[in-house]
PDB file of N, CA and C in Angstrom:
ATOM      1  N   UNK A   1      -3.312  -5.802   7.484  1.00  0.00           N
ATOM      2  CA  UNK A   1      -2.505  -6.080   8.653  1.00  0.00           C
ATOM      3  C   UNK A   1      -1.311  -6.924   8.229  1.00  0.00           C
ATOM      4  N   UNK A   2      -0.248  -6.543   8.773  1.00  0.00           N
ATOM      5  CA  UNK A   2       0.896  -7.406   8.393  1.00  0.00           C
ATOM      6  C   UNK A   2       1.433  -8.411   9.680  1.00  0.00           C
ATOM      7  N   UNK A   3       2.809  -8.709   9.126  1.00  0.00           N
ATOM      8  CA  UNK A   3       2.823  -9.954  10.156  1.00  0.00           C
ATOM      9  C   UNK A   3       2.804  -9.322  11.608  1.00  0.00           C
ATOM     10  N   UNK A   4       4.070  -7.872  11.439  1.00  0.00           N
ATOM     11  CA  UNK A   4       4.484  -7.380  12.644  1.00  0.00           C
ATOM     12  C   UNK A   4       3.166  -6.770  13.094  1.00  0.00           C
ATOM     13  N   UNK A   5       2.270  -5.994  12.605  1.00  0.00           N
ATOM     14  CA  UNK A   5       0.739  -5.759  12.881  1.00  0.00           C
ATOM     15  C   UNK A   5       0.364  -6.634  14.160  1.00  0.00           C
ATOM     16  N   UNK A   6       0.197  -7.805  13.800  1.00  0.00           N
ATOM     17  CA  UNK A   6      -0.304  -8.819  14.511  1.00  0.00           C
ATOM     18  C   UNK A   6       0.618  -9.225  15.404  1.00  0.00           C
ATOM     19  N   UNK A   7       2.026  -9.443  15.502  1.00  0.00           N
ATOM     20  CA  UNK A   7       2.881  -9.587  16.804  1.00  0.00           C
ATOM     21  C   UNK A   7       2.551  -8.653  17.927  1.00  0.00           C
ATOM     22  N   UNK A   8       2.787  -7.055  16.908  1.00  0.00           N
ATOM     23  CA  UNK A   8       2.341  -6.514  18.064  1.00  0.00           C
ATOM     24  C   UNK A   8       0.950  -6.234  18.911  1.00  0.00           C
ATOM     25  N   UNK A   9      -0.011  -6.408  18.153  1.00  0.00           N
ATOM     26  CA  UNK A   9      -1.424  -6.445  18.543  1.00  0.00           C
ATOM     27  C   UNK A   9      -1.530  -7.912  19.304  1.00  0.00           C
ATOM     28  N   UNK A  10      -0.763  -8.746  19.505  1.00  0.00           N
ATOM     29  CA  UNK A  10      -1.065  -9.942  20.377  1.00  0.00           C
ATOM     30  C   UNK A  10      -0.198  -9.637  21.598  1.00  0.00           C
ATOM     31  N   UNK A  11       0.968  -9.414  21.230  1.00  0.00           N
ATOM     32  CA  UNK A  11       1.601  -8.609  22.567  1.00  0.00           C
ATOM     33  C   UNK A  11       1.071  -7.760  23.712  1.00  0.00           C
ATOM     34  N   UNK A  12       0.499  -7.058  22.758  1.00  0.00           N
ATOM     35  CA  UNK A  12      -0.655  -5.953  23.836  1.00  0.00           C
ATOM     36  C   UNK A  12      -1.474  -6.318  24.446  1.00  0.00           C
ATOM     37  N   UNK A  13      -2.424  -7.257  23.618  1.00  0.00           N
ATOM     38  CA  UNK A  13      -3.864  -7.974  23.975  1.00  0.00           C
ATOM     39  C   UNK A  13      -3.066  -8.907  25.495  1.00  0.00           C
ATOM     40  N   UNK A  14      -2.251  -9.650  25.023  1.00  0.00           N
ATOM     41  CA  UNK A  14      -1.531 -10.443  26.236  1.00  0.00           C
ATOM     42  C   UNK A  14      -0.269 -10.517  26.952  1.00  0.00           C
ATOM     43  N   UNK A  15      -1.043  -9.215  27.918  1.00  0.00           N
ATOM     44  CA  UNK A  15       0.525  -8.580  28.598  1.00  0.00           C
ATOM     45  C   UNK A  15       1.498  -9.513  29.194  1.00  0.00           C
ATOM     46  N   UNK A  16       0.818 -10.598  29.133  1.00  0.00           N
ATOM     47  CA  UNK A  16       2.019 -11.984  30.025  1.00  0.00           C
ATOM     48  C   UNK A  16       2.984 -11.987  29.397  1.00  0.00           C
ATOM     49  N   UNK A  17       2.728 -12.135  28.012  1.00  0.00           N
ATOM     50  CA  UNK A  17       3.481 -12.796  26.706  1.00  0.00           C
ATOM     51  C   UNK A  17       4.728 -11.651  26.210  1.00  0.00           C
ATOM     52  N   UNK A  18       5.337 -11.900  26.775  1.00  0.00           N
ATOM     53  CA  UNK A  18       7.076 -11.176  25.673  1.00  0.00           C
ATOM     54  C   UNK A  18       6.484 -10.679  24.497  1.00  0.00           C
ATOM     55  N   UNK A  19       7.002  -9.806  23.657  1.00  0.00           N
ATOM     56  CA  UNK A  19       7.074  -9.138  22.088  1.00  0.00           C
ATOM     57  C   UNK A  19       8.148 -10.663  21.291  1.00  0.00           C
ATOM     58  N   UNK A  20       8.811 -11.358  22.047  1.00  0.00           N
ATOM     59  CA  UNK A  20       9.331 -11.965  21.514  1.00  0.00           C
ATOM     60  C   UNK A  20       8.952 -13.266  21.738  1.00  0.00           C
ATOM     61  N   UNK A  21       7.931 -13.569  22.790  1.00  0.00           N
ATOM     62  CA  UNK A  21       7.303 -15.396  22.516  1.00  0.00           C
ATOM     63  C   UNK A  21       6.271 -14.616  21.500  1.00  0.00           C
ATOM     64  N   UNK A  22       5.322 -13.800  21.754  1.00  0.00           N
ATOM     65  CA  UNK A  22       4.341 -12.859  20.827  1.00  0.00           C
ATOM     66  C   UNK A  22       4.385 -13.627  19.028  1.00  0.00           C
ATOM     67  N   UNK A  23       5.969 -13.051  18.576  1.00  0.00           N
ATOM     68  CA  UNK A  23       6.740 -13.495  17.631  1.00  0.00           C
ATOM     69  C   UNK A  23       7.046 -14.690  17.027  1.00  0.00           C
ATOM     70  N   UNK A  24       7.476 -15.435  18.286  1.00  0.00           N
ATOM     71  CA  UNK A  24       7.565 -17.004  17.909  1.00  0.00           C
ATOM     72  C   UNK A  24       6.415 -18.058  17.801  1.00  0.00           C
ATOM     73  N   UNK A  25       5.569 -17.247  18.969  1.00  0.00           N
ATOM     74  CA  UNK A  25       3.735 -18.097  18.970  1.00  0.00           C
ATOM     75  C   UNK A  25       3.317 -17.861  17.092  1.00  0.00           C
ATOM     76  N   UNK A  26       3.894 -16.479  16.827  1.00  0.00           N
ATOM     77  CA  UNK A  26       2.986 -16.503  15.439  1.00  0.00           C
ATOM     78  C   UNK A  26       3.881 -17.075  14.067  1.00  0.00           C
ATOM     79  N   UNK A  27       5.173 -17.269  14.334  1.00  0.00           N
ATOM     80  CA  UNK A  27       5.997 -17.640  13.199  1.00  0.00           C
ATOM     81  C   UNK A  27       5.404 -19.329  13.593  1.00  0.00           C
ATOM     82  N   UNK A  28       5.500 -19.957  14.526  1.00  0.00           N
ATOM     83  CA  UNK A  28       5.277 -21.537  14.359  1.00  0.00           C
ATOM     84  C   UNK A  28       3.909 -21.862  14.239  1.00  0.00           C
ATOM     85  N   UNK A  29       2.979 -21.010  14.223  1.00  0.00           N
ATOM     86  CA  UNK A  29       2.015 -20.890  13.540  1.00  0.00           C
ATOM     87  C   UNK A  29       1.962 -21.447  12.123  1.00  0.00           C
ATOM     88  N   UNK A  30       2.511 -20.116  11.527  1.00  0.00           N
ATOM     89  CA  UNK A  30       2.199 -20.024  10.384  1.00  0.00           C
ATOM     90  C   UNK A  30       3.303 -20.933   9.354  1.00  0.00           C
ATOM     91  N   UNK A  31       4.091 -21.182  10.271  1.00  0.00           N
ATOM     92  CA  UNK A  31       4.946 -22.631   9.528  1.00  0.00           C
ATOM     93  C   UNK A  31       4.687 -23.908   9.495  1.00  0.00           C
ATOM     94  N   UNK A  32       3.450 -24.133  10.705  1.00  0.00           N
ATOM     95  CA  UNK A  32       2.761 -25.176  10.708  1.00  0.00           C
ATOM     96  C   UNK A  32       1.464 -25.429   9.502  1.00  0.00           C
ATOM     97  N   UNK A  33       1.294 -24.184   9.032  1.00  0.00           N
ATOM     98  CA  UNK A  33       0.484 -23.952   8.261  1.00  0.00           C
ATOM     99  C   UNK A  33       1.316 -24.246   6.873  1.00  0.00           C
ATOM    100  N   UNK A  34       1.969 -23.350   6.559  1.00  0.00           N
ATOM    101  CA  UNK A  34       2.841 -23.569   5.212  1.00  0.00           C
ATOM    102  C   UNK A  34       3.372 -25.213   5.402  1.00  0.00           C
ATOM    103  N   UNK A  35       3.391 -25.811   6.294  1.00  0.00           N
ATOM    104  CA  UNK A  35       4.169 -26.987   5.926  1.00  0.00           C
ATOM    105  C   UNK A  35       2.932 -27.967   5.619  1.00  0.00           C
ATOM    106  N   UNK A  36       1.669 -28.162   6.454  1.00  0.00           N
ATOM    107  CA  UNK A  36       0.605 -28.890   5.958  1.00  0.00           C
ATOM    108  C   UNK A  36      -0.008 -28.230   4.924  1.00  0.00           C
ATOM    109  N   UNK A  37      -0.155 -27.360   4.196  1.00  0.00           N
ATOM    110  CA  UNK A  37      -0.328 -27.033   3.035  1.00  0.00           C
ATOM    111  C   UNK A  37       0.909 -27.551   1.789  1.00  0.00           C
ATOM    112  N   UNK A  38       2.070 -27.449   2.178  1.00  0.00           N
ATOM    113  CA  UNK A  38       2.930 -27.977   1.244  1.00  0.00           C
ATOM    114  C   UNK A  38       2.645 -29.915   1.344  1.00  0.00           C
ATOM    115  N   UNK A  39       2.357 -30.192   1.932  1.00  0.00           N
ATOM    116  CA  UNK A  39       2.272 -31.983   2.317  1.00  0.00           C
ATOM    117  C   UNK A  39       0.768 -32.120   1.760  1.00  0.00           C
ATOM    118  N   UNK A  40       0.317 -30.878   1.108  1.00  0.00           N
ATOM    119  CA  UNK A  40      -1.115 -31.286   0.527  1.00  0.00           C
ATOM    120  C   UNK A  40      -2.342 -31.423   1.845  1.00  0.00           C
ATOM    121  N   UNK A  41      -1.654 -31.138   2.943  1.00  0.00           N
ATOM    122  CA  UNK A  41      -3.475 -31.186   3.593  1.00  0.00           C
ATOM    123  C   UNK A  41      -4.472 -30.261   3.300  1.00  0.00           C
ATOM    124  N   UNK A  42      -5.673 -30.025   4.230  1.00  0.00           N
ATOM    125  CA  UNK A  42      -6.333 -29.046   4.157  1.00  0.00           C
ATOM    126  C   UNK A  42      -6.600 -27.962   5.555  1.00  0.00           C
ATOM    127  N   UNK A  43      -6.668 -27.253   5.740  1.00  0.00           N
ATOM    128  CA  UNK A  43      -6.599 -26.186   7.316  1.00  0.00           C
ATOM    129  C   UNK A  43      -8.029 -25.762   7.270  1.00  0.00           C
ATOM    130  N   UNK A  44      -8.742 -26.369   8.160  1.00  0.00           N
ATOM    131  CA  UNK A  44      -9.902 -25.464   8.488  1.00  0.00           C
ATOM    132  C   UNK A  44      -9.699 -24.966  10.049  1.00  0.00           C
ATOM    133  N   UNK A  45      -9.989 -24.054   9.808  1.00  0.00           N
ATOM    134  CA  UNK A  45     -10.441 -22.638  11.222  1.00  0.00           C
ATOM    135  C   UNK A  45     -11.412 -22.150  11.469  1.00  0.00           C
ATOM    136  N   UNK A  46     -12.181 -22.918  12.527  1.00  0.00           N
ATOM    137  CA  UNK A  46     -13.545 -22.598  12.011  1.00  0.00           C
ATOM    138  C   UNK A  46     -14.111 -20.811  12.766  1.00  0.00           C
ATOM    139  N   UNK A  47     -15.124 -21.003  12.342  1.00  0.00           N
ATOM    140  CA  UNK A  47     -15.569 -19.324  12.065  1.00  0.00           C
ATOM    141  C   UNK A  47     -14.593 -18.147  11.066  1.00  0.00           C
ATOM    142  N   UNK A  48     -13.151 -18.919  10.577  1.00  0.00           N
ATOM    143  CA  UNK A  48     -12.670 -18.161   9.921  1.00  0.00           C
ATOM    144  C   UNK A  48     -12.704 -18.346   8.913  1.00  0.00           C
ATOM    145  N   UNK A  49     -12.258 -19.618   8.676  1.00  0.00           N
ATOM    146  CA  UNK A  49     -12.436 -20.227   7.017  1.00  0.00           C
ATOM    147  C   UNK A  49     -11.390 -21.381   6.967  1.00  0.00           C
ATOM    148  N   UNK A  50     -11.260 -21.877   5.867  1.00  0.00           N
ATOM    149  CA  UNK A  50     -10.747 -23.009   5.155  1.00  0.00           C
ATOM    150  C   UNK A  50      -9.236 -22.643   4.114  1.00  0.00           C
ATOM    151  N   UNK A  51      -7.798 -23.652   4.523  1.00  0.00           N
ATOM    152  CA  UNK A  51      -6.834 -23.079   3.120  1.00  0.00           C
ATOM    153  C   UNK A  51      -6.727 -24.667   2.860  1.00  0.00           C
ATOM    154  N   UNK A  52      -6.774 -24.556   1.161  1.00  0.00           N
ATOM    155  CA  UNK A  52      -6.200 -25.770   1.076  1.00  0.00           C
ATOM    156  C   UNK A  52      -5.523 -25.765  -0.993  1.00  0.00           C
ATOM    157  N   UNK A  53      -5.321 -26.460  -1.278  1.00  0.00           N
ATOM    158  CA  UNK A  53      -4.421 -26.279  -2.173  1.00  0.00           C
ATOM    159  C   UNK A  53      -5.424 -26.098  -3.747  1.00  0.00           C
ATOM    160  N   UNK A  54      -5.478 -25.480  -4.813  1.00  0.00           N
ATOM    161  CA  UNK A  54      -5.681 -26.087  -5.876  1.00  0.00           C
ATOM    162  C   UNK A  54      -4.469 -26.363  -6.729  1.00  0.00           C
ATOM    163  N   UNK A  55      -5.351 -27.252  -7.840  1.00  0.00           N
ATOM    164  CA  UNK A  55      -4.488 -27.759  -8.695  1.00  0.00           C
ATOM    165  C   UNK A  55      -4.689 -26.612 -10.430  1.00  0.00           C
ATOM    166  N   UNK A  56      -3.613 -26.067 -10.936  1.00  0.00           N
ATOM    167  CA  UNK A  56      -3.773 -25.491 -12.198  1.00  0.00           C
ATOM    168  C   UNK A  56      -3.192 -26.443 -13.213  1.00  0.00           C
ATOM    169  N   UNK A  57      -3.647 -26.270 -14.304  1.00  0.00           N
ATOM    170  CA  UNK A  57      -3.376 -27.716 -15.215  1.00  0.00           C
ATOM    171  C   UNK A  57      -2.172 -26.553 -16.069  1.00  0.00           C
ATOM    172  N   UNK A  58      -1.790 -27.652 -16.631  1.00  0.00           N
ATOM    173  CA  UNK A  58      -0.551 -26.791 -17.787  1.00  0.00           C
ATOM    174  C   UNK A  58      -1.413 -25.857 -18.883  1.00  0.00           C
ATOM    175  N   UNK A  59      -1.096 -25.378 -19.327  1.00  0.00           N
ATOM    176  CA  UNK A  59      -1.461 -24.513 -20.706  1.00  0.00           C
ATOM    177  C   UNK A  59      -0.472 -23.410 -21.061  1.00  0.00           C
ATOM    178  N   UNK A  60      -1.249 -23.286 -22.485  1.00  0.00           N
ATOM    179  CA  UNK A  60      -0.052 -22.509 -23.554  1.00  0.00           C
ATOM    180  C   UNK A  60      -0.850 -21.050 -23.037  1.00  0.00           C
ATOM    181  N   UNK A  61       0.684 -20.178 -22.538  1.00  0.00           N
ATOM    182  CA  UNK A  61       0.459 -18.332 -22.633  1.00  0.00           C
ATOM    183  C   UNK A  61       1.272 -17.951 -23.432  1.00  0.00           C
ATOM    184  N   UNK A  62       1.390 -16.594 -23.990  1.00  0.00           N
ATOM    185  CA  UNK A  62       2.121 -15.889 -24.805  1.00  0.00           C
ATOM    186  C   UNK A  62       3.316 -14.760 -23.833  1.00  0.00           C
ATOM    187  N   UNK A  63       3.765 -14.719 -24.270  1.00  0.00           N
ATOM    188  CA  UNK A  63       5.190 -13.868 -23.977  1.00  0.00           C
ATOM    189  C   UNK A  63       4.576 -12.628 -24.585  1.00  0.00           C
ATOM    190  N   UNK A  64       4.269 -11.483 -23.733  1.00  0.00           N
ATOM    191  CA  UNK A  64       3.916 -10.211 -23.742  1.00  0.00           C
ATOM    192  C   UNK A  64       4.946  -9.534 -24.518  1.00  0.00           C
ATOM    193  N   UNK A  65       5.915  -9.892 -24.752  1.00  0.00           N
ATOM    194  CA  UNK A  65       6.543  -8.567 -25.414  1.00  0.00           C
ATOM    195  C   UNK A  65       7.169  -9.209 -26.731  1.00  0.00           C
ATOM    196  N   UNK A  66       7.481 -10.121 -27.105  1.00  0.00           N
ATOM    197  CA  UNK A  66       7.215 -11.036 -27.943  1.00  0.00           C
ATOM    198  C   UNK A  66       6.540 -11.626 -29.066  1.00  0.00           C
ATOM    199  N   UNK A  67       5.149 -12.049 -28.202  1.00  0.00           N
ATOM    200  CA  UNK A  67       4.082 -12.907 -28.647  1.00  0.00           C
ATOM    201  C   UNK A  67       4.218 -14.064 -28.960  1.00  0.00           C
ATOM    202  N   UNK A  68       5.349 -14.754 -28.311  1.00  0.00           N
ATOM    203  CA  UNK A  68       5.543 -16.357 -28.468  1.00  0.00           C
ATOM    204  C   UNK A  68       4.803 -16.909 -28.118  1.00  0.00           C
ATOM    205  N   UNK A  69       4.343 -18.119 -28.414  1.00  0.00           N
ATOM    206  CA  UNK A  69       3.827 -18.917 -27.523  1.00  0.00           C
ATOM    207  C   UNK A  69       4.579 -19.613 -26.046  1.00  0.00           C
ATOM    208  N   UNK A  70       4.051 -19.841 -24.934  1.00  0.00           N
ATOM    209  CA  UNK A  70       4.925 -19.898 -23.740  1.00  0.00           C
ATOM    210  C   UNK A  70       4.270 -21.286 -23.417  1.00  0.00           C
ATOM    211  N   UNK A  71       4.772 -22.809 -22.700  1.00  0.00           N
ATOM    212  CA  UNK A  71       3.958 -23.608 -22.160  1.00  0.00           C
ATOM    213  C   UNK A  71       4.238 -23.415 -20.325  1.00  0.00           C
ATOM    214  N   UNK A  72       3.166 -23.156 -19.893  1.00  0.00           N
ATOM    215  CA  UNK A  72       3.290 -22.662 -18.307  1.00  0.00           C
ATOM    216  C   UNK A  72       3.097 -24.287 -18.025  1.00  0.00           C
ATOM    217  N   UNK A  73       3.781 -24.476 -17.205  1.00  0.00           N
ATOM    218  CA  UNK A  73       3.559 -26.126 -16.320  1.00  0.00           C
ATOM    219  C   UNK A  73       2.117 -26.029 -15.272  1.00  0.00           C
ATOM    220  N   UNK A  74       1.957 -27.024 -14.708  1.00  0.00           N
ATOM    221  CA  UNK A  74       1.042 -27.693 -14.536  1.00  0.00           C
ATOM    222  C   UNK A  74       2.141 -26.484 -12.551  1.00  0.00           C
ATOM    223  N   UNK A  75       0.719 -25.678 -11.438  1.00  0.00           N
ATOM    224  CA  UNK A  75       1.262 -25.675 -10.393  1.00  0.00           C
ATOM    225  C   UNK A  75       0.052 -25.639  -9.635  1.00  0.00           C
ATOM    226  N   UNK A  76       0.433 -25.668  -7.923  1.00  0.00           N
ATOM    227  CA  UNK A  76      -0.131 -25.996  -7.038  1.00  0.00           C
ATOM    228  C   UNK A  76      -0.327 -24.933  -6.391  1.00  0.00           C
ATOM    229  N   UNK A  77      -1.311 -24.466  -6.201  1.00  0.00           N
ATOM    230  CA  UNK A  77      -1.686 -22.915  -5.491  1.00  0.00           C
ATOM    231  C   UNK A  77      -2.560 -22.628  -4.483  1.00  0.00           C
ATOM    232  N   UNK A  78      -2.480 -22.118  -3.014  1.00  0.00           N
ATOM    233  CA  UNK A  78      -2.875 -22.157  -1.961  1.00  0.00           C
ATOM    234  C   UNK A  78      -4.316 -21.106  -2.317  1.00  0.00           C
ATOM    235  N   UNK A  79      -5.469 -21.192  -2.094  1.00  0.00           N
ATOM    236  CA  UNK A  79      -6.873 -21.323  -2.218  1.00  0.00           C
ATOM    237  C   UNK A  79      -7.271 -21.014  -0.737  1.00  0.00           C
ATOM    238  N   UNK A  80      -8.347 -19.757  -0.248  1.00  0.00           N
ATOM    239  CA  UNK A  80      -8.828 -19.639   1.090  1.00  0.00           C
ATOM    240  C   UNK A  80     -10.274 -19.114   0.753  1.00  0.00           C
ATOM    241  N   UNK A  81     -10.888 -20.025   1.410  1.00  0.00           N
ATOM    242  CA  UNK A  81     -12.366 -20.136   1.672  1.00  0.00           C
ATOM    243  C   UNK A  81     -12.837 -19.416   2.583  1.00  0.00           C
ATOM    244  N   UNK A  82     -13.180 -18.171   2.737  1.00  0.00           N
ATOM    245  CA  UNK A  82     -13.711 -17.556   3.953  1.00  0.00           C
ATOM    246  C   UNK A  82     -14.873 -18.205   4.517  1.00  0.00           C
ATOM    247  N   UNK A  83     -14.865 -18.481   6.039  1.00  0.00           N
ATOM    248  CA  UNK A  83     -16.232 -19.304   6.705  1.00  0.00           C
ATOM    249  C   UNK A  83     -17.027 -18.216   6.232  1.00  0.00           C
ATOM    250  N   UNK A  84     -18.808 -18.786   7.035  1.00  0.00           N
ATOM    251  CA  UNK A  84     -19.579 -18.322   6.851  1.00  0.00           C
ATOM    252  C   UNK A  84     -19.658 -17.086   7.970  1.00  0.00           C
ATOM    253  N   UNK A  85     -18.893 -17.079   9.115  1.00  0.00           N
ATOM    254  CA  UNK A  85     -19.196 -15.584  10.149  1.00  0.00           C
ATOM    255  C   UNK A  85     -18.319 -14.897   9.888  1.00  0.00           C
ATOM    256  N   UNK A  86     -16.820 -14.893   8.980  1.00  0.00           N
ATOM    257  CA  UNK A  86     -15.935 -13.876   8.433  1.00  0.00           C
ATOM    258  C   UNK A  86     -16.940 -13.500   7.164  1.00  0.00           C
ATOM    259  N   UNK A  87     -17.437 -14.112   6.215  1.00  0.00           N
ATOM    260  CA  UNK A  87     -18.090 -12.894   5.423  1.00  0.00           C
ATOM    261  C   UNK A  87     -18.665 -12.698   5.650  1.00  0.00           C
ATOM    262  N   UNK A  88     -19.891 -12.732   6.885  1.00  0.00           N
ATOM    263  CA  UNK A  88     -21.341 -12.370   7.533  1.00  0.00           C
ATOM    264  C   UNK A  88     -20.810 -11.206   8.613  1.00  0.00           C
ATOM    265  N   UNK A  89     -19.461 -11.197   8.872  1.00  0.00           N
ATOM    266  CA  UNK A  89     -18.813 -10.076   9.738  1.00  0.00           C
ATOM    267  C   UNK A  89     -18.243  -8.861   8.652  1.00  0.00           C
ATOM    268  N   UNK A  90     -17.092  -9.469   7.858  1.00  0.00           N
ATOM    269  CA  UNK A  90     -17.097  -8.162   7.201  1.00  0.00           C
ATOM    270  C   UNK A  90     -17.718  -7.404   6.169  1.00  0.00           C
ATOM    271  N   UNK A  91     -19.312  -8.402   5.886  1.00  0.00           N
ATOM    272  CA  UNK A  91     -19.982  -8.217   5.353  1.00  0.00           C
ATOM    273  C   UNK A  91     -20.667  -6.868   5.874  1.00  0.00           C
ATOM    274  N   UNK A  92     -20.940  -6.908   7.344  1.00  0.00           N
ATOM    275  CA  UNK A  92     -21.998  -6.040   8.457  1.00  0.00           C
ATOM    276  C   UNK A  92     -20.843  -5.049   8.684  1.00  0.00           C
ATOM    277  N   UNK A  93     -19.531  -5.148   8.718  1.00  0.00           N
ATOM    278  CA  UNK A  93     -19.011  -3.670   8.884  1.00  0.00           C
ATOM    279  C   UNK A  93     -18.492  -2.844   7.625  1.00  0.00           C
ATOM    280  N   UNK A  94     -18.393  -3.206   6.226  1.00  0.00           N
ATOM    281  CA  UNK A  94     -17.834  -2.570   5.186  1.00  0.00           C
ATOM    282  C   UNK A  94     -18.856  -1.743   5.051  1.00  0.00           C
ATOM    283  N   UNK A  95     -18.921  -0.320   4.932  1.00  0.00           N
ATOM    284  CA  UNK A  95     -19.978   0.195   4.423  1.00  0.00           C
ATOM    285  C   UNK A  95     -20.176   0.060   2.490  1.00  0.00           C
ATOM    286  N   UNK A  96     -21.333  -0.192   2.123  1.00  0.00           N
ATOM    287  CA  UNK A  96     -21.341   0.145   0.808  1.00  0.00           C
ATOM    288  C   UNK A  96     -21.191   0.935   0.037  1.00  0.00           C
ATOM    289  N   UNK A  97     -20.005   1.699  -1.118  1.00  0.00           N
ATOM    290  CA  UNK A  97     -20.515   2.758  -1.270  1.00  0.00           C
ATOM    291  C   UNK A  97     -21.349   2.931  -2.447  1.00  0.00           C
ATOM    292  N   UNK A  98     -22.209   3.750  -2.688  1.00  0.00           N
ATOM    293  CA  UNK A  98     -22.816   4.030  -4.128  1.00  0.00           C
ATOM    294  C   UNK A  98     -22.221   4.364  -5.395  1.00  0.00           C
ATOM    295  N   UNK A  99     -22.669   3.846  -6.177  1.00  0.00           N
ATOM    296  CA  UNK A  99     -21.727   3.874  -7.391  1.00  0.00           C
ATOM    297  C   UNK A  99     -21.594   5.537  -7.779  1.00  0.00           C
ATOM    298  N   UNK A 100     -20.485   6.194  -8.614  1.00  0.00           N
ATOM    299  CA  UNK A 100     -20.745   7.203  -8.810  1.00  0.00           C
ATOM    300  C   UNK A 100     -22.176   7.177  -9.671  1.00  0.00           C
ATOM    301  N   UNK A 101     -22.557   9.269  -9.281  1.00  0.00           N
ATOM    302  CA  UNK A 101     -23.461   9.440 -10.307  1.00  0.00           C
ATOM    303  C   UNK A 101     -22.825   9.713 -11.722  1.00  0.00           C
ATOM    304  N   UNK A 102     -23.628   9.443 -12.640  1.00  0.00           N
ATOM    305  CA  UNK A 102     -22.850   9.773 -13.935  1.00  0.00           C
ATOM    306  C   UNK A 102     -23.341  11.295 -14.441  1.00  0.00           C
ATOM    307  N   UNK A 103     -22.350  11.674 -15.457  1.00  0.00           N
ATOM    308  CA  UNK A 103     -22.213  13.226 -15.758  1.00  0.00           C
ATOM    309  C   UNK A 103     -23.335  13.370 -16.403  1.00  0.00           C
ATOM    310  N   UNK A 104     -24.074  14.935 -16.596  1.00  0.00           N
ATOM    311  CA  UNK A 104     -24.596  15.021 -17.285  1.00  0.00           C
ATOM    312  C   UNK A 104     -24.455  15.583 -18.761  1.00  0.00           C
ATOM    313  N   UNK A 105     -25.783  15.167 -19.708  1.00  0.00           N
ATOM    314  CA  UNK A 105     -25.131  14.789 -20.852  1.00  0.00           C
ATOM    315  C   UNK A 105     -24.492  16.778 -21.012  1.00  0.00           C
ATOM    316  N   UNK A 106     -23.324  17.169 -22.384  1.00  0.00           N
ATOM    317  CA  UNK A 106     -23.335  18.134 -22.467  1.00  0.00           C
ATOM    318  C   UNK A 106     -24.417  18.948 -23.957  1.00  0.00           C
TER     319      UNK A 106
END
């Protein structure tokens, strides 16, 4: 689902609401979100889950075409914890599928 996905699926669900408050309800949302995640808090939602930041330490990668050695800095990367009734939900609707069978020998 994308952003507009969800504008318009809230639009529908709530015929009161404009396509365009729809829009703005979900952009100050999600800027309220990006901004306490950038200030380092943590977001829990419950029954949905948890975002909150990790920390990656510096270390040496190589330059793929190259093979230099590269030093990547030390960054801060947004991390989401699914609650326990989002994976107990899309746990109960994904169907499983079976692995293929394998060939037989020739």
């Amino acid at each position: 689902m994308t952003r507009s996905d969800l504008v318009a699926q809230l639009a529908e669900r709530f015929g009161q609401l404009t396509h365009r408050d729809t829009e703005f309800a979900v952009k100050t949302i999600l800027d309220a979100m990006s901004d306490a995640l950038a200030r380092g808090h943590r977001i829990e939602i419950r029954g949905f889950g948890s975002f909150s930041i990790n920390r990656r330490p510096p270390r040496v990668g190589r330059n793929p075409r190259s093979g230099e050695q590269v030093v990547i800095p030390e960054k801060l990367v947004p991390h989401f914890k699914p609650g326990k009734a989002l994976r107990e939900s899309v746990d109960a609707q994904v169907p499983v599928e079976d692995p293929p069978a394998s060939l037989p020998a020739a």
